[in-house]
PDB file of N, CA and C in Angstrom:
ATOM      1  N   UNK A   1      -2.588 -20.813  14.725  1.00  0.00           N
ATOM      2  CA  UNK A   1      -1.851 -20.246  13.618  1.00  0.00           C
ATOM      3  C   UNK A   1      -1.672 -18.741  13.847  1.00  0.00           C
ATOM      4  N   UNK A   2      -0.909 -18.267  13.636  1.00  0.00           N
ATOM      5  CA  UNK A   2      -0.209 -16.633  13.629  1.00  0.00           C
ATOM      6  C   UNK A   2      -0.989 -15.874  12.447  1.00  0.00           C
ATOM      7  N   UNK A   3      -1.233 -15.126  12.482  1.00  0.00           N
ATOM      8  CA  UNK A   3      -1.855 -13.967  12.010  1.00  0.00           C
ATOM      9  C   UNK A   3      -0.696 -13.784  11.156  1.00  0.00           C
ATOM     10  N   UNK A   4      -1.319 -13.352   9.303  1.00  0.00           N
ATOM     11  CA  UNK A   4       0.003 -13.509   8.009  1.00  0.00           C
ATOM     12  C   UNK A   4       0.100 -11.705   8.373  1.00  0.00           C
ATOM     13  N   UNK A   5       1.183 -11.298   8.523  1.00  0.00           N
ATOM     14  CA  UNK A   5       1.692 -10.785   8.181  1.00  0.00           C
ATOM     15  C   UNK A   5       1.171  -9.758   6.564  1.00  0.00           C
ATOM     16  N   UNK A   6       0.831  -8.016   6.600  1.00  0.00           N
ATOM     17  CA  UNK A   6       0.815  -7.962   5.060  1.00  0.00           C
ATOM     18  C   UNK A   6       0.541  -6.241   5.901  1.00  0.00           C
ATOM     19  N   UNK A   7       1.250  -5.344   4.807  1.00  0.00           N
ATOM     20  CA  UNK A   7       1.076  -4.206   5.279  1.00  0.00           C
ATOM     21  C   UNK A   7       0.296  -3.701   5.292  1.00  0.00           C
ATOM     22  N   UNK A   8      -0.264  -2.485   5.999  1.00  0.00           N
ATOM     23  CA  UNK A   8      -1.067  -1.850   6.199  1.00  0.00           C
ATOM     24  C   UNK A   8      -2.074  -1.054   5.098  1.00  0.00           C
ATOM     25  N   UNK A   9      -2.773  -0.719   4.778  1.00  0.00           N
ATOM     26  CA  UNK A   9      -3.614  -0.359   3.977  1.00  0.00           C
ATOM     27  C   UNK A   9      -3.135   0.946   3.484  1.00  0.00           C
ATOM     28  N   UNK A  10      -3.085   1.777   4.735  1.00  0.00           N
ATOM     29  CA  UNK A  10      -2.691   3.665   5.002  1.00  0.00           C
ATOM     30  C   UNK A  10      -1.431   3.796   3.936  1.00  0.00           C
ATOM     31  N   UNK A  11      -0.409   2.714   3.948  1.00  0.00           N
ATOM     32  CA  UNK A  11       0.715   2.584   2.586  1.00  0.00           C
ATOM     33  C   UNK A  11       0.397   3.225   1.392  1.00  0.00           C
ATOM     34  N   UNK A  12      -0.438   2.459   1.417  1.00  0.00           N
ATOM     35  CA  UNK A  12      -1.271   2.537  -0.169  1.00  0.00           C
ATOM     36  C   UNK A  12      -1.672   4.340  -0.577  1.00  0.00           C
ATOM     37  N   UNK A  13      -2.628   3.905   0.257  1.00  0.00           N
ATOM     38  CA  UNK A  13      -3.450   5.094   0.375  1.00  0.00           C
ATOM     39  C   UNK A  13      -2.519   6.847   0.462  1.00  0.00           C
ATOM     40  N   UNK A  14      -1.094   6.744   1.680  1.00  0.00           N
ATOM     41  CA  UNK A  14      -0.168   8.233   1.793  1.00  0.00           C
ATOM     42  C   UNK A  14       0.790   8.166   0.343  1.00  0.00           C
ATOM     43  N   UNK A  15       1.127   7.024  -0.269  1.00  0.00           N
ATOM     44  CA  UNK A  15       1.545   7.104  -1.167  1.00  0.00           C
ATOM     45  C   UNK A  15       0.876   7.497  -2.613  1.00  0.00           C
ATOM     46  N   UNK A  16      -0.335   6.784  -2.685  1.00  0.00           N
ATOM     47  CA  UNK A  16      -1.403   7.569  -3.838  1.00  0.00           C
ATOM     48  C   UNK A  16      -1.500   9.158  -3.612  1.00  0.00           C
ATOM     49  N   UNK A  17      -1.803   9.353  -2.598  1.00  0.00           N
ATOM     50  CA  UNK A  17      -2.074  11.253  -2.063  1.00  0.00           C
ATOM     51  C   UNK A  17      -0.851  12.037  -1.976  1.00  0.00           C
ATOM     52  N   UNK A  18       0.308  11.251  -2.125  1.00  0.00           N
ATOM     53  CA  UNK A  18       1.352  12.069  -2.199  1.00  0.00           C
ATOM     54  C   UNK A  18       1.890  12.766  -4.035  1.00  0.00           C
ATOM     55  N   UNK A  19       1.595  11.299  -4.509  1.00  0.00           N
ATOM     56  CA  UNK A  19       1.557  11.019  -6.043  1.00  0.00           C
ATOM     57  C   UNK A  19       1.004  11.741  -6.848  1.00  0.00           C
ATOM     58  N   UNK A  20      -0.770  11.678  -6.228  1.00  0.00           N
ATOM     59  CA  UNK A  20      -1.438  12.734  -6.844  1.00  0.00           C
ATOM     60  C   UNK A  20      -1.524  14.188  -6.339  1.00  0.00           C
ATOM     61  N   UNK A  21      -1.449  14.570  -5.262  1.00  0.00           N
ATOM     62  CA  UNK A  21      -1.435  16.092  -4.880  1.00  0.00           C
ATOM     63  C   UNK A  21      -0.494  16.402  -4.627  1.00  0.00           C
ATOM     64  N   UNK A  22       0.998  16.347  -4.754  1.00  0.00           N
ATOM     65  CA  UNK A  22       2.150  16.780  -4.410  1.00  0.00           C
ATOM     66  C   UNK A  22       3.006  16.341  -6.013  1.00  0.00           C
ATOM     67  N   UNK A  23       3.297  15.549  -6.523  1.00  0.00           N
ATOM     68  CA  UNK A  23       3.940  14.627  -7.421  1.00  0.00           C
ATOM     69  C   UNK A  23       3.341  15.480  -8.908  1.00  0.00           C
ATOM     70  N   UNK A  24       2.339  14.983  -8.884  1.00  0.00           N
ATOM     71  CA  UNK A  24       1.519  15.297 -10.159  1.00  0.00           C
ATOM     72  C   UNK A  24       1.731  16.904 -10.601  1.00  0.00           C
ATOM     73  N   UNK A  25       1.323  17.608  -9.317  1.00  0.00           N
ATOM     74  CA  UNK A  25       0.959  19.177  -9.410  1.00  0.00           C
ATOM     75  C   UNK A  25       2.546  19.745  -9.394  1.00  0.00           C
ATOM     76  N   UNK A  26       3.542  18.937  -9.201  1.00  0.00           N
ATOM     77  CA  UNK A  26       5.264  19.466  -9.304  1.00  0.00           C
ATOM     78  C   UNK A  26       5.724  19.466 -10.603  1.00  0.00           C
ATOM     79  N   UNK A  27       5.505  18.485 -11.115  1.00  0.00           N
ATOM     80  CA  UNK A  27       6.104  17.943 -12.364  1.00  0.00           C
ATOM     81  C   UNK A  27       5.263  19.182 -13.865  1.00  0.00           C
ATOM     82  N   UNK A  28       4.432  19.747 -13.623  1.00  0.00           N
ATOM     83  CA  UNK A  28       4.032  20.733 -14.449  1.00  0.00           C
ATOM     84  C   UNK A  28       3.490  19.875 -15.788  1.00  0.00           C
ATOM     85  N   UNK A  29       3.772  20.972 -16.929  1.00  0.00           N
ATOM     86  CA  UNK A  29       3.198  20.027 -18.340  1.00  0.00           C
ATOM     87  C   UNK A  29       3.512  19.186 -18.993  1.00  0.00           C
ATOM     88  N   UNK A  30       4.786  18.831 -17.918  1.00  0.00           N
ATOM     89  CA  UNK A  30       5.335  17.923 -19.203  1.00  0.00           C
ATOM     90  C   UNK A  30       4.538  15.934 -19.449  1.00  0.00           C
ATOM     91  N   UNK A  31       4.004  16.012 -20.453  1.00  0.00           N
ATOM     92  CA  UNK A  31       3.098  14.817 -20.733  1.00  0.00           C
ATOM     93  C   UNK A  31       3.836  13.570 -20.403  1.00  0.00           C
ATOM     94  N   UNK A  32       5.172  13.540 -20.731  1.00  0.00           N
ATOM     95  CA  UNK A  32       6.218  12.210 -20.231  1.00  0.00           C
ATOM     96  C   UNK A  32       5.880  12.271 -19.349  1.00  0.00           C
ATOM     97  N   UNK A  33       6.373  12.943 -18.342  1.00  0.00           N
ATOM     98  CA  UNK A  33       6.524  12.494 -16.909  1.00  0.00           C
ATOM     99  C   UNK A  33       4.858  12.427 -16.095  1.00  0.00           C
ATOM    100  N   UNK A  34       3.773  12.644 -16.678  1.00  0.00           N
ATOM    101  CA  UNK A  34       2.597  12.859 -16.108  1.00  0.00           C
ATOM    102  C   UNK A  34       2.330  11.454 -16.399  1.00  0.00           C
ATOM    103  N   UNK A  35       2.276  11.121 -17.828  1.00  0.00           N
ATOM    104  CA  UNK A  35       2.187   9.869 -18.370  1.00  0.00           C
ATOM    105  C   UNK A  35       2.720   8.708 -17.175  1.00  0.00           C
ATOM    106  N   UNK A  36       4.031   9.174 -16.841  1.00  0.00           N
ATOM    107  CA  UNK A  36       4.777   7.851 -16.092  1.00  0.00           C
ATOM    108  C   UNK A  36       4.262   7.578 -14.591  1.00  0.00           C
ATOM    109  N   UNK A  37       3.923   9.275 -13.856  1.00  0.00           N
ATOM    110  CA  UNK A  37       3.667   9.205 -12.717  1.00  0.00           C
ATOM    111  C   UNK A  37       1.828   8.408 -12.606  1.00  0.00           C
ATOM    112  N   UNK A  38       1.592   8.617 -13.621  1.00  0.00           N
ATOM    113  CA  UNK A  38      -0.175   8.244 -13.797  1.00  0.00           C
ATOM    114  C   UNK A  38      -0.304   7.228 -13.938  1.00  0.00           C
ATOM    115  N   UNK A  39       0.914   6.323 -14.703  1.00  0.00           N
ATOM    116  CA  UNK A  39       1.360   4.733 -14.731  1.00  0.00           C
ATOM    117  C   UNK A  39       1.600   4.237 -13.046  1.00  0.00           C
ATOM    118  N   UNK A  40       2.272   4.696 -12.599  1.00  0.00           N
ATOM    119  CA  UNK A  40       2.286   4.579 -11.129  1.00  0.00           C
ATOM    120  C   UNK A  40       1.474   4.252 -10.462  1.00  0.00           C
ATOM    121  N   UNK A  41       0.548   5.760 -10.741  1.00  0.00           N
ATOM    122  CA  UNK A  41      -0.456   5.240  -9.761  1.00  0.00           C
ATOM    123  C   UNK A  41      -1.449   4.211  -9.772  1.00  0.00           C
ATOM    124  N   UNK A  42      -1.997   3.930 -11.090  1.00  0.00           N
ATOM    125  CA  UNK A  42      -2.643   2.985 -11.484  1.00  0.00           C
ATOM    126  C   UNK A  42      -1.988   1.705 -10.797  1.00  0.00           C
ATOM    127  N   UNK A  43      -0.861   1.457 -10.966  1.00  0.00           N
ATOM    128  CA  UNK A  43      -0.040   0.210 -10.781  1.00  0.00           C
ATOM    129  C   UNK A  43      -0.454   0.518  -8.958  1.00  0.00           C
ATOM    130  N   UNK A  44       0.006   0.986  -8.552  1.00  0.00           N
ATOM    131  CA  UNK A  44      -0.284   1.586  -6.732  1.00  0.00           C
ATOM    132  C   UNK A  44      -2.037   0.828  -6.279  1.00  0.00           C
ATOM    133  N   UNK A  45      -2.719   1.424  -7.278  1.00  0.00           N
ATOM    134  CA  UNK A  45      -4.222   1.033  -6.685  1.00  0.00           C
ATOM    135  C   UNK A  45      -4.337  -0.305  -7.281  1.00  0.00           C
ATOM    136  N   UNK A  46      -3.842  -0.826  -8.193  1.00  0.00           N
ATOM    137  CA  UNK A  46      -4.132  -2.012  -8.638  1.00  0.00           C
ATOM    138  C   UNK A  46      -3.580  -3.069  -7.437  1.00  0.00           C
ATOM    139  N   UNK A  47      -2.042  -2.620  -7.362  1.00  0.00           N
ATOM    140  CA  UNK A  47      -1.784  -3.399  -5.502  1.00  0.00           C
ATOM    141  C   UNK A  47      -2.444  -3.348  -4.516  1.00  0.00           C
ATOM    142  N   UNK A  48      -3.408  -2.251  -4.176  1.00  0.00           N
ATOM    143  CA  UNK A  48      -4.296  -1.779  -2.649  1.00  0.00           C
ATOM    144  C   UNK A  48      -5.386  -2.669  -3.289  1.00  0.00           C
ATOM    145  N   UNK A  49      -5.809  -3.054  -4.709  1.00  0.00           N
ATOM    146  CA  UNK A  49      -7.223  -3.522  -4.948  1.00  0.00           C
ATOM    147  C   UNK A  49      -6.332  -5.402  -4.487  1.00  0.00           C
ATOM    148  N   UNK A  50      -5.853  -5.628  -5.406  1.00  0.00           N
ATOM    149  CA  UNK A  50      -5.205  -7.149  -4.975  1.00  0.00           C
ATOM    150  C   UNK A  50      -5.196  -7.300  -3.479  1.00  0.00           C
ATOM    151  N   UNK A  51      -4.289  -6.646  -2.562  1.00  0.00           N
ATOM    152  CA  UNK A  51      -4.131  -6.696  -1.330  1.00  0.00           C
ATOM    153  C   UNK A  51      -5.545  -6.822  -0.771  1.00  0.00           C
ATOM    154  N   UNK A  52      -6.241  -6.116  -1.062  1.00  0.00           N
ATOM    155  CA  UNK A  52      -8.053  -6.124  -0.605  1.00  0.00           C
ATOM    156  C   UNK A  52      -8.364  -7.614  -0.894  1.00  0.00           C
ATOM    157  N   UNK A  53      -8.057  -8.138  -1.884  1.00  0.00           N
ATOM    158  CA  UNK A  53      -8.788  -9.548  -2.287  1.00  0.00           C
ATOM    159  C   UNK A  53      -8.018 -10.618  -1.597  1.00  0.00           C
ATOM    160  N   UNK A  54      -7.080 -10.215  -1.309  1.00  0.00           N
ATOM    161  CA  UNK A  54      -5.895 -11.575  -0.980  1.00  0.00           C
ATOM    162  C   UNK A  54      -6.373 -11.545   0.694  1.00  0.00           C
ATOM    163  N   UNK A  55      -6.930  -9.898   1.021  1.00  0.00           N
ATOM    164  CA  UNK A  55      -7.431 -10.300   2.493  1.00  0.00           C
ATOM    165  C   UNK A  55      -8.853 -10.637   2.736  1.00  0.00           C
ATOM    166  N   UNK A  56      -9.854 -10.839   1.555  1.00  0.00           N
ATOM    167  CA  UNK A  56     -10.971 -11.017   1.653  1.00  0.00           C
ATOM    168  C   UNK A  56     -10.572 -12.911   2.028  1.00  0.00           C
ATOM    169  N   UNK A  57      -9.799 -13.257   0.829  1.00  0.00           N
ATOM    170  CA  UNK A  57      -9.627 -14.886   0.669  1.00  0.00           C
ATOM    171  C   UNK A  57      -9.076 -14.669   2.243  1.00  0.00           C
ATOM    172  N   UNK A  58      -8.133 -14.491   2.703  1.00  0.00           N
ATOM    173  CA  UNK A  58      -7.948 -15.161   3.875  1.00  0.00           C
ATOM    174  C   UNK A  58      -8.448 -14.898   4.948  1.00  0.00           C
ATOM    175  N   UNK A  59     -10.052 -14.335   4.574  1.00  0.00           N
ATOM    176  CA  UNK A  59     -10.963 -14.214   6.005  1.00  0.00           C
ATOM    177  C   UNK A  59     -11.079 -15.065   5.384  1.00  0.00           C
ATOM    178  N   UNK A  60     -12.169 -15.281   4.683  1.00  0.00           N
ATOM    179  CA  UNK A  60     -13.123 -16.525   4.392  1.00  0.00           C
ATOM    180  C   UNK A  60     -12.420 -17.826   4.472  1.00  0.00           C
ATOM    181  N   UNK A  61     -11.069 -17.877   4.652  1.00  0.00           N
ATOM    182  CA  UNK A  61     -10.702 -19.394   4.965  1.00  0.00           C
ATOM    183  C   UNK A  61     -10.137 -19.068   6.630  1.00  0.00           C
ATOM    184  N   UNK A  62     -10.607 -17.818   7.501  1.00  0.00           N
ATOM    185  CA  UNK A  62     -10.158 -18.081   8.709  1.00  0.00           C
ATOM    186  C   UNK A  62      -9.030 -17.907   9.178  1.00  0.00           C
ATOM    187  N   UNK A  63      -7.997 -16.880   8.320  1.00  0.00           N
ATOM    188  CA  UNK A  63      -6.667 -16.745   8.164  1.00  0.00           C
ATOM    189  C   UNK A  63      -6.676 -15.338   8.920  1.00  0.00           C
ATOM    190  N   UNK A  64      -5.856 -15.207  10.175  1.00  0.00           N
ATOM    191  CA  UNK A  64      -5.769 -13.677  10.459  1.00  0.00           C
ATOM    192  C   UNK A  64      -4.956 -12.483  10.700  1.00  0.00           C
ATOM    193  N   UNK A  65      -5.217 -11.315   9.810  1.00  0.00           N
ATOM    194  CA  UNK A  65      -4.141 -10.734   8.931  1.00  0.00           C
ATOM    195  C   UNK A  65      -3.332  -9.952  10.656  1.00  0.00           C
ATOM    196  N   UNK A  66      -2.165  -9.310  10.473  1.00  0.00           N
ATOM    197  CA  UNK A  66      -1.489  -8.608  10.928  1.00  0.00           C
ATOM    198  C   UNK A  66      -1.403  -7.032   9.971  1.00  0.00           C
ATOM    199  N   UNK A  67      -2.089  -6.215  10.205  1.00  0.00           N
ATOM    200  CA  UNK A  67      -1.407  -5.334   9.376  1.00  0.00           C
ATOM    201  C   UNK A  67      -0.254  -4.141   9.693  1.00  0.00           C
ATOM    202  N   UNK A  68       1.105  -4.704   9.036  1.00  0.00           N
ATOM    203  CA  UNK A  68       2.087  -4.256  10.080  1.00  0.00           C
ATOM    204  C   UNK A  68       2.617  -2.595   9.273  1.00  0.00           C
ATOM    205  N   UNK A  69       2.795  -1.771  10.247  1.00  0.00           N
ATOM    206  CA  UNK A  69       3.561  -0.587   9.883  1.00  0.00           C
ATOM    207  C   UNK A  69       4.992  -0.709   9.615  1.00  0.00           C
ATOM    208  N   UNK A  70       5.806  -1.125   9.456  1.00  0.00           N
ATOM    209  CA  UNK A  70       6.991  -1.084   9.217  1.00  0.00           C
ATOM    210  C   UNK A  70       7.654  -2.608   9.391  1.00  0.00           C
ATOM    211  N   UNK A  71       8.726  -2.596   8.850  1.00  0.00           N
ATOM    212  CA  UNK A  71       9.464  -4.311   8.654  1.00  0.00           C
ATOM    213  C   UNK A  71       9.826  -4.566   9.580  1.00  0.00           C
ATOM    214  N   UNK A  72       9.385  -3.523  11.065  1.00  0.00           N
ATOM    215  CA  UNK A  72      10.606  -3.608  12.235  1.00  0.00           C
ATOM    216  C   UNK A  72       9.147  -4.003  13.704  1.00  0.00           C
ATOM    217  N   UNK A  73       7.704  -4.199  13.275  1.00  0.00           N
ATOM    218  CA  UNK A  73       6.639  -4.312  13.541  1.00  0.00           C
ATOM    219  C   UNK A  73       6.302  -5.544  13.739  1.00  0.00           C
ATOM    220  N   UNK A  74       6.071  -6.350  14.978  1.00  0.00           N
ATOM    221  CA  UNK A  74       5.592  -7.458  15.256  1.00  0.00           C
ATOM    222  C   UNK A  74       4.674  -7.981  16.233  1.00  0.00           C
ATOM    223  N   UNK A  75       3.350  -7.878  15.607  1.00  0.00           N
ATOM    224  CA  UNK A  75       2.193  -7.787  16.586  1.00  0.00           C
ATOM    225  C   UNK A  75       2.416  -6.369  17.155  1.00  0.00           C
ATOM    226  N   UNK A  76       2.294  -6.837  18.883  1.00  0.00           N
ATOM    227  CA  UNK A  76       2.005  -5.300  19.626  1.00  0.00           C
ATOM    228  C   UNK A  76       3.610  -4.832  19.164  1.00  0.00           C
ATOM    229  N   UNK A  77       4.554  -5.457  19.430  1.00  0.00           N
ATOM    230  CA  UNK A  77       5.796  -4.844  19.541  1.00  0.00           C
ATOM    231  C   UNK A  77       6.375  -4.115  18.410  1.00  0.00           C
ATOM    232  N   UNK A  78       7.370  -3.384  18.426  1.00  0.00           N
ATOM    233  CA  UNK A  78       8.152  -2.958  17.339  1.00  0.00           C
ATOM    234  C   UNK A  78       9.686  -3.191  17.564  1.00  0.00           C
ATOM    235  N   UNK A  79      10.084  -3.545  16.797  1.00  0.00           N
ATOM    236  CA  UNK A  79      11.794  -3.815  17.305  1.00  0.00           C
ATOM    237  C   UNK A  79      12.579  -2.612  17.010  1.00  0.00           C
ATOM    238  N   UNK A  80      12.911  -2.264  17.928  1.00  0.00           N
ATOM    239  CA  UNK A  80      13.897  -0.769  17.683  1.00  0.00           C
ATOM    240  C   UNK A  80      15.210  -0.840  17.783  1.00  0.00           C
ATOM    241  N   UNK A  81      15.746  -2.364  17.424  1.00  0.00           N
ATOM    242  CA  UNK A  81      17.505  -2.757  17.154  1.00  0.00           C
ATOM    243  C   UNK A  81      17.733  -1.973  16.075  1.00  0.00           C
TER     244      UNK A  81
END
């Protein structure tokens, strides 16, 4: 069986650090938009925590992940069409 396919972890993770130390600290006082970007992120780690569990289940049934950098990423290769 082929190794599933599921992105990389680092996703998660440059997009939270961009959110919070670049995103957050731009947008100034305004409570809307802090409010929305803080909705974000929550929603962001709640995907990196799922993704964590969905790869715990498919060790324990022997399933083995690919974690790919980009949609253009397959195994060793990368397709550069």
């Amino acid at each position: 069986m082929e190794p599933i396919p599921l992105p990389s972890p680092i996703h998660y993770e440059l997009i939270l650090q961009l959110l919070e130390k670049q995103t957050m600290t731009s947008i100034g006082p305004n409570q809307d938009l802090r409010n929305q970007v803080n909705q974000l992120i929550i929603t962001l780690r709640k995907a990196a925590s799922q993704q964590k569990r969905l790869e715990e289940t498919f060790q324990s049934s022997s399933l083995l992940i690919d974690h790919r950098w980009s949609i253009n990423h397959f195994g060793d290769k990368v397709d550069c069409s």
